[in-house]
C-alpha atoms as a PDB file:
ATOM      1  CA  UNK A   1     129.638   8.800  -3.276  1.00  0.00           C
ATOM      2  CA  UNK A   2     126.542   8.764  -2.052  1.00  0.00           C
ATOM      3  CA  UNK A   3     125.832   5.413  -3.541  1.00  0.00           C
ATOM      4  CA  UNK A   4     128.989   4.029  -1.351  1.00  0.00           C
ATOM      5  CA  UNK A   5     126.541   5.480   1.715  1.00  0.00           C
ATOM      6  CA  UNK A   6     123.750   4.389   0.971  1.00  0.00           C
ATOM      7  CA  UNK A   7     125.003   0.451   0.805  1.00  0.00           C
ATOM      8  CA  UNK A   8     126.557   1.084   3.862  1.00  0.00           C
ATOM      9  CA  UNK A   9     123.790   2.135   5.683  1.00  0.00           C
ATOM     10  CA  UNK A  10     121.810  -1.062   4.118  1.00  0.00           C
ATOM     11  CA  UNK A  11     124.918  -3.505   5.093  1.00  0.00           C
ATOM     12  CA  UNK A  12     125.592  -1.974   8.449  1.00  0.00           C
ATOM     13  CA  UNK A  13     122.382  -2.839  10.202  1.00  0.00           C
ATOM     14  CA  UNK A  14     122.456  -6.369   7.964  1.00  0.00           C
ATOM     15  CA  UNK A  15     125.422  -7.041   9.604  1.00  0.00           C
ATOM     16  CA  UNK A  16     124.398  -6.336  13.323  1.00  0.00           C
ATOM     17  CA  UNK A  17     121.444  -8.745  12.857  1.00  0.00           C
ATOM     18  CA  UNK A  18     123.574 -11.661  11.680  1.00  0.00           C
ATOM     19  CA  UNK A  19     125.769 -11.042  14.754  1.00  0.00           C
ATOM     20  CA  UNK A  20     122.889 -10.902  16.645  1.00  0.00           C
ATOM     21  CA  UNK A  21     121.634 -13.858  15.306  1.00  0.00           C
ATOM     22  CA  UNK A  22     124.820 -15.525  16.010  1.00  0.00           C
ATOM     23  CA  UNK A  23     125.310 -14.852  19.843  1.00  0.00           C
ATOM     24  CA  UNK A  24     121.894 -15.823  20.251  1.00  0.00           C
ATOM     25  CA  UNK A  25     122.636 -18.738  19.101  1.00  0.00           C
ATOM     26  CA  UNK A  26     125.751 -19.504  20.877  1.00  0.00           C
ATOM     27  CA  UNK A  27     123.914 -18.583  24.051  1.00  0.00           C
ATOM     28  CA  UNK A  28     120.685 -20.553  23.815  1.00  0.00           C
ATOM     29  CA  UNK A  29     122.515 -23.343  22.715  1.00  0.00           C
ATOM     30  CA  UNK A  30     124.782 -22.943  25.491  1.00  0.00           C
ATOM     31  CA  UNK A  31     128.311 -23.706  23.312  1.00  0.00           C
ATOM     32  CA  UNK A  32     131.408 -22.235  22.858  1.00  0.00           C
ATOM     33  CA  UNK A  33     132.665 -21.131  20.011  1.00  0.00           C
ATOM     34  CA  UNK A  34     136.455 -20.624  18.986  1.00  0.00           C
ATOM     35  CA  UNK A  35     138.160 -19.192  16.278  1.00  0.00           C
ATOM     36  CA  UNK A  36     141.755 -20.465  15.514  1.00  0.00           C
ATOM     37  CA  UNK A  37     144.464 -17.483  13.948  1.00  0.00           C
ATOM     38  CA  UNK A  38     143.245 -19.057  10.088  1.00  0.00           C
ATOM     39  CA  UNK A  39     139.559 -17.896  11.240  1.00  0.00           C
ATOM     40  CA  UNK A  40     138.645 -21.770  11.291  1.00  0.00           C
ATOM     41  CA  UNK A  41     135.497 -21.941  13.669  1.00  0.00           C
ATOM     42  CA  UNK A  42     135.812 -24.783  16.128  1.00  0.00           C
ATOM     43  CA  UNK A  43     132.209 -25.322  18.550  1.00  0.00           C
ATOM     44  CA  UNK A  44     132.290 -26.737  21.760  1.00  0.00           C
ATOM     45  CA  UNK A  45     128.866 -28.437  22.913  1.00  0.00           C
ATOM     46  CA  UNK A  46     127.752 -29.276  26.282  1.00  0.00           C
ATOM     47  CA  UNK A  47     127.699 -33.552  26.168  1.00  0.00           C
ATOM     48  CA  UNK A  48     123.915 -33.336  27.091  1.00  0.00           C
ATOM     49  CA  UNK A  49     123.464 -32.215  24.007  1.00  0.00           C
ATOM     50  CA  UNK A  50     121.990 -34.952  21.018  1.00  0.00           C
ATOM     51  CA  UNK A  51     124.301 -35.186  18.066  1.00  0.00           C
ATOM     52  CA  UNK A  52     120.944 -33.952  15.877  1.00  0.00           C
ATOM     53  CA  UNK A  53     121.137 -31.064  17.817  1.00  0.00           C
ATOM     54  CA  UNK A  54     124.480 -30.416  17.548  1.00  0.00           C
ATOM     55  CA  UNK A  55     125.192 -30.950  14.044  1.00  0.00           C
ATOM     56  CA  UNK A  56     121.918 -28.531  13.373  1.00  0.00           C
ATOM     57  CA  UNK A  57     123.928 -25.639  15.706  1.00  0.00           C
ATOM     58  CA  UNK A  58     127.366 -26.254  14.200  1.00  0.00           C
ATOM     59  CA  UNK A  59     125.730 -25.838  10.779  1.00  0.00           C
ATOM     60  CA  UNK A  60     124.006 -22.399  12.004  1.00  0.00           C
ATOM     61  CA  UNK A  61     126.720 -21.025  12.742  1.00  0.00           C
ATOM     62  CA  UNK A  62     128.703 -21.910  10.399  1.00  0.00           C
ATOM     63  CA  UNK A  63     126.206 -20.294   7.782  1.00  0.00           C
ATOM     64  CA  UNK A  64     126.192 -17.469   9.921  1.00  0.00           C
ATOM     65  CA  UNK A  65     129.767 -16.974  10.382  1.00  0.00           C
ATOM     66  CA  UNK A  66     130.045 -16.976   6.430  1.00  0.00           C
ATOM     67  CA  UNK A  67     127.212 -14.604   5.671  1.00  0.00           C
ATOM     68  CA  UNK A  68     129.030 -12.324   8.514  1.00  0.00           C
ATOM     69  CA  UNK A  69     132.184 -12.366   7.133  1.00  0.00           C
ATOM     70  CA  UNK A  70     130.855 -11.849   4.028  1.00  0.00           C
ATOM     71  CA  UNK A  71     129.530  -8.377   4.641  1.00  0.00           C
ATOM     72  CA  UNK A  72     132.334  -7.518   6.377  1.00  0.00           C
ATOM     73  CA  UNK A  73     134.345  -7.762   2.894  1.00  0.00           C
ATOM     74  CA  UNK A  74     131.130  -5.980   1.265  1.00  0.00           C
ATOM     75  CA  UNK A  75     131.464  -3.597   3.663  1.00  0.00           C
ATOM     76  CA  UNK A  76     135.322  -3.376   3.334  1.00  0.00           C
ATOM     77  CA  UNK A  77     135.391  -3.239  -0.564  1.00  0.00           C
ATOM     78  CA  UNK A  78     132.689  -0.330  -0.092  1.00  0.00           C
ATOM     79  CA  UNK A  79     135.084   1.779   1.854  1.00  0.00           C
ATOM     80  CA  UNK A  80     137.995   0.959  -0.037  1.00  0.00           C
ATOM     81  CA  UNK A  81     135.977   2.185  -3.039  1.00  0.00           C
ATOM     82  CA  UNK A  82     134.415   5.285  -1.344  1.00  0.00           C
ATOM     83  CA  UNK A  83     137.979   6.323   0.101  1.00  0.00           C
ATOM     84  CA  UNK A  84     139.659   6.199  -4.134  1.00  0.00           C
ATOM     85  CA  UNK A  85     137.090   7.822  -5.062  1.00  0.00           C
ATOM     86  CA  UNK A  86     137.441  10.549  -1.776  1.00  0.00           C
ATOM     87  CA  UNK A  87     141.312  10.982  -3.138  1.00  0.00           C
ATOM     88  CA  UNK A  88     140.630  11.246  -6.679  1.00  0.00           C
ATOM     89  CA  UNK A  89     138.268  14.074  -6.176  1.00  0.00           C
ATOM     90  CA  UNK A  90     140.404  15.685  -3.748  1.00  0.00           C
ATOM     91  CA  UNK A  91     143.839  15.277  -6.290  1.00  0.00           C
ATOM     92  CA  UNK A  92     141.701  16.068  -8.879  1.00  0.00           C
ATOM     93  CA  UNK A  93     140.790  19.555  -8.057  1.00  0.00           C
ATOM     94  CA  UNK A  94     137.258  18.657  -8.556  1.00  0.00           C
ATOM     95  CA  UNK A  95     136.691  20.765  -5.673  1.00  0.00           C
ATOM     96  CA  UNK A  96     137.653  23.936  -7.349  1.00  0.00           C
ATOM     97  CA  UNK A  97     135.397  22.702  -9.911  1.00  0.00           C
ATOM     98  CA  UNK A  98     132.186  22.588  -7.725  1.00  0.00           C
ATOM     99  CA  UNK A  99     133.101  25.667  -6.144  1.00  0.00           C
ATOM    100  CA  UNK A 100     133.469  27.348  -9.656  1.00  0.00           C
ATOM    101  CA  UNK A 101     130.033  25.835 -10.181  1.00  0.00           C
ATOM    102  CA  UNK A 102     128.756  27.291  -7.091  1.00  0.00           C
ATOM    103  CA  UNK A 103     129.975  30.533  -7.498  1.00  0.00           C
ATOM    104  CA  UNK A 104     128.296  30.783 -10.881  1.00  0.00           C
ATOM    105  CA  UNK A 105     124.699  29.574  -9.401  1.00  0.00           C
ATOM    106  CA  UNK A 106     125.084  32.443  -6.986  1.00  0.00           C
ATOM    107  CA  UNK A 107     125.593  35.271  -9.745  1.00  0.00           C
ATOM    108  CA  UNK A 108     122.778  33.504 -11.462  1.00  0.00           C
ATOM    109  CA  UNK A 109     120.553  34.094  -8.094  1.00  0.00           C
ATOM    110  CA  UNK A 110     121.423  37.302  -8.000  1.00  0.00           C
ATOM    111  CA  UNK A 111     120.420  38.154 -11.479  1.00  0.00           C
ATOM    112  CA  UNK A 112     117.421  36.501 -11.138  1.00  0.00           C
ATOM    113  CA  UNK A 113     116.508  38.479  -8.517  1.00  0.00           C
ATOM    114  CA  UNK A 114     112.977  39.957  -8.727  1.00  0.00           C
ATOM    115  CA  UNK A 115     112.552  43.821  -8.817  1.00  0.00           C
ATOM    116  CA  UNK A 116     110.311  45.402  -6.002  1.00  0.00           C
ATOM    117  CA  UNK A 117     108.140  48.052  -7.113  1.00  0.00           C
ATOM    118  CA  UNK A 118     106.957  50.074  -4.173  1.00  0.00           C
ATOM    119  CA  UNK A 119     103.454  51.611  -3.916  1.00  0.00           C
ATOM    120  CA  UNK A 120     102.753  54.817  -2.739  1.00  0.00           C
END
């Protein structure tokens, strides 16, 4: 489980850069950028803009938009993972298990427990 975490806490932070990245983009290049109910990205560039310049954006973001999505299904499939494995411990009466555990460390605390000889 806390494996599941642990990539999420990597991806999380990956993801917010990308997105980052992206708007960035979008706004220094001053374009728009649409996505159609398939997820199809369409760009709108300013016609001052050289075709160079506008094929290098369009292929930007395009990268960008599939590295995003991406980790978003990284991200997903993480969940989805951590949440089974969340249920199967819970239906499993794992729980009871761990406890039982616990409860044995403790009596094995309290029988290690050192002696205090007092001094007069």
């Amino acid at each position: 489980m806390l494996e599941f975490l642990q990539e999420l806490n990597n991806i999380v932070p990956e993801i917010s850069n990308f997105i980052n990245q992206f708007h960035s983009l979008v706004i220094e290049s001053d374009i728009n950028v649409v996505t159609d109910a398939q997820g199809n990205l369409t760009l709108d560039a300013p016609a001052d803009i050289s075709q160079e310049k506008s094929e290098y954006v369009s292929k930007k973001v395009c990268i960008l938009d599939r590295i995003i999505n991406t980790k978003f299904d990284e991200a997903d499939k993480l969940i989805e993972q951590g949440s089974a494995m969340e249920k199967e411990i819970k239906s499993s009466n794992q729980n009871s298990q761990i406890q039982a555990k616990l409860n044995e460390l403790k009596e094995l605390k309290k029988r290690y427990g050192h002696f205090v000889v007092k001094e007069d």
